[in-house]
C-alpha atoms as a PDB file:
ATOM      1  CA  UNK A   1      77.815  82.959  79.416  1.00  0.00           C
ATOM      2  CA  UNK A   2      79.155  80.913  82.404  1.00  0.00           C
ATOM      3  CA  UNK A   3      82.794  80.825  80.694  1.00  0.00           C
ATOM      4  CA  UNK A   4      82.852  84.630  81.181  1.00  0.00           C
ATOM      5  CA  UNK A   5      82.111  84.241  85.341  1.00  0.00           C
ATOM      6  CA  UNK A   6      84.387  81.214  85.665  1.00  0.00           C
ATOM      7  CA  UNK A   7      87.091  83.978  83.618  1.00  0.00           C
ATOM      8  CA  UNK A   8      86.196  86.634  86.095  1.00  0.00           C
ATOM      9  CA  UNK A   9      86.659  84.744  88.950  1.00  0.00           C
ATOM     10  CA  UNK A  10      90.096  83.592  88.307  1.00  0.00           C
ATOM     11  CA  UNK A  11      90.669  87.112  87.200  1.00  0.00           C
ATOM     12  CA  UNK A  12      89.689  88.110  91.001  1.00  0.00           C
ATOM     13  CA  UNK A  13      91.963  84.960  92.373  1.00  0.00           C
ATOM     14  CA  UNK A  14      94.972  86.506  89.956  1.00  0.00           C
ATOM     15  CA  UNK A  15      94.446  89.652  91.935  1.00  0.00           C
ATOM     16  CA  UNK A  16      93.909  88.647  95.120  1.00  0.00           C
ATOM     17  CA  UNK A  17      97.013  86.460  94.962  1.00  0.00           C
ATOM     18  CA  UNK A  18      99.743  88.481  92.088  1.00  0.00           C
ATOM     19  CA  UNK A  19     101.430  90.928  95.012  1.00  0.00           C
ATOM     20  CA  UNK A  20     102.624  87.808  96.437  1.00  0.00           C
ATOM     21  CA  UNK A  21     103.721  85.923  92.672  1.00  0.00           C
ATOM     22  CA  UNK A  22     105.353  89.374  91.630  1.00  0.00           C
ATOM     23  CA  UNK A  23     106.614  90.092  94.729  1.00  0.00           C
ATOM     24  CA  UNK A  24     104.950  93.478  95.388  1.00  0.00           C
ATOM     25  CA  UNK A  25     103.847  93.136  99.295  1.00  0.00           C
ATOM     26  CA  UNK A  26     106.525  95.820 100.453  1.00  0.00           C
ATOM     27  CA  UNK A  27     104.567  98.272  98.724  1.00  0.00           C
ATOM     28  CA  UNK A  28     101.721  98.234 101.043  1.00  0.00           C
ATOM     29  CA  UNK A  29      99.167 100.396  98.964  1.00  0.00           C
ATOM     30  CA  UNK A  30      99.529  98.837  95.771  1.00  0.00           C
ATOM     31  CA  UNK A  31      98.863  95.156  97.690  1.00  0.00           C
ATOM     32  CA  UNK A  32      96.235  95.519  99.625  1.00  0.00           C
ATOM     33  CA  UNK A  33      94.654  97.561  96.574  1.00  0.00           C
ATOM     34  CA  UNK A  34      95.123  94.751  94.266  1.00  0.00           C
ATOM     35  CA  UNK A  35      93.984  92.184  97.200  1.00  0.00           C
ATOM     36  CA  UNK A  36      90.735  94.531  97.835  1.00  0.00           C
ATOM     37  CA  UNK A  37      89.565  94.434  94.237  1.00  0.00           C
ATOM     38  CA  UNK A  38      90.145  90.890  93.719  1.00  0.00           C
ATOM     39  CA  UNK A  39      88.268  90.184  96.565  1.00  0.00           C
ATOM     40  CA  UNK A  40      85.128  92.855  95.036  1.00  0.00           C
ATOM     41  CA  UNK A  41      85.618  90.906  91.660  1.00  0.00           C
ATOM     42  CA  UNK A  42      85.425  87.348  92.948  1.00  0.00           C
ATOM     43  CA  UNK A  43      82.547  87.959  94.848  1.00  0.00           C
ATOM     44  CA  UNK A  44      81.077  89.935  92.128  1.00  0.00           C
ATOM     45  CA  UNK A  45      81.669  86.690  89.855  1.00  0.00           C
ATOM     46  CA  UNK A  46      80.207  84.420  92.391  1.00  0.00           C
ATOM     47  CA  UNK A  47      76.644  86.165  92.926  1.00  0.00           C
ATOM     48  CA  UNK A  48      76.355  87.106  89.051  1.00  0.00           C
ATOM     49  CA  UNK A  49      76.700  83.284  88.502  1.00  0.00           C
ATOM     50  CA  UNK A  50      74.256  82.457  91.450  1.00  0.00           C
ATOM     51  CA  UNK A  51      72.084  84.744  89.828  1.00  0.00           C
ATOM     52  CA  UNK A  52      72.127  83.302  86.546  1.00  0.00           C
ATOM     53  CA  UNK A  53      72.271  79.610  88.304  1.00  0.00           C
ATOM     54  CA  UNK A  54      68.656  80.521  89.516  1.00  0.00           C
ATOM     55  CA  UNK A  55      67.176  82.481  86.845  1.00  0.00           C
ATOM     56  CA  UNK A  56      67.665  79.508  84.977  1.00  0.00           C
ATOM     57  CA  UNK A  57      65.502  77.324  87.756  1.00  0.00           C
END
């Protein structure tokens, strides 16, 4: 199950960082939309896994 966080977080890094890759930062909205959600799904990622990461203590 960990492969699925570690997937999910790059999936939020992608995010955070693909208006700047694809060149999409003069459209304001749709950049700081995809930087917001990649920022919800990378922390997301990280306390799912340091939920499981303890569960497992």
């Amino acid at each position: 199950m960990m492969w699925q966080l570690w997937l999910t977080g790059l999936i939020g890094i992608w995010l955070i960082i693909s208006p700047w890759v694809y060149g999409f930062t003069s459209n304001v909205g749709a950049m700081w939309n995809s930087v917001i959600f990649g920022i919800i799904v990378l922390i997301l990622a990280i306390w799912s896994g340091a939920a499981i990461k303890n569960n497992n203590s």
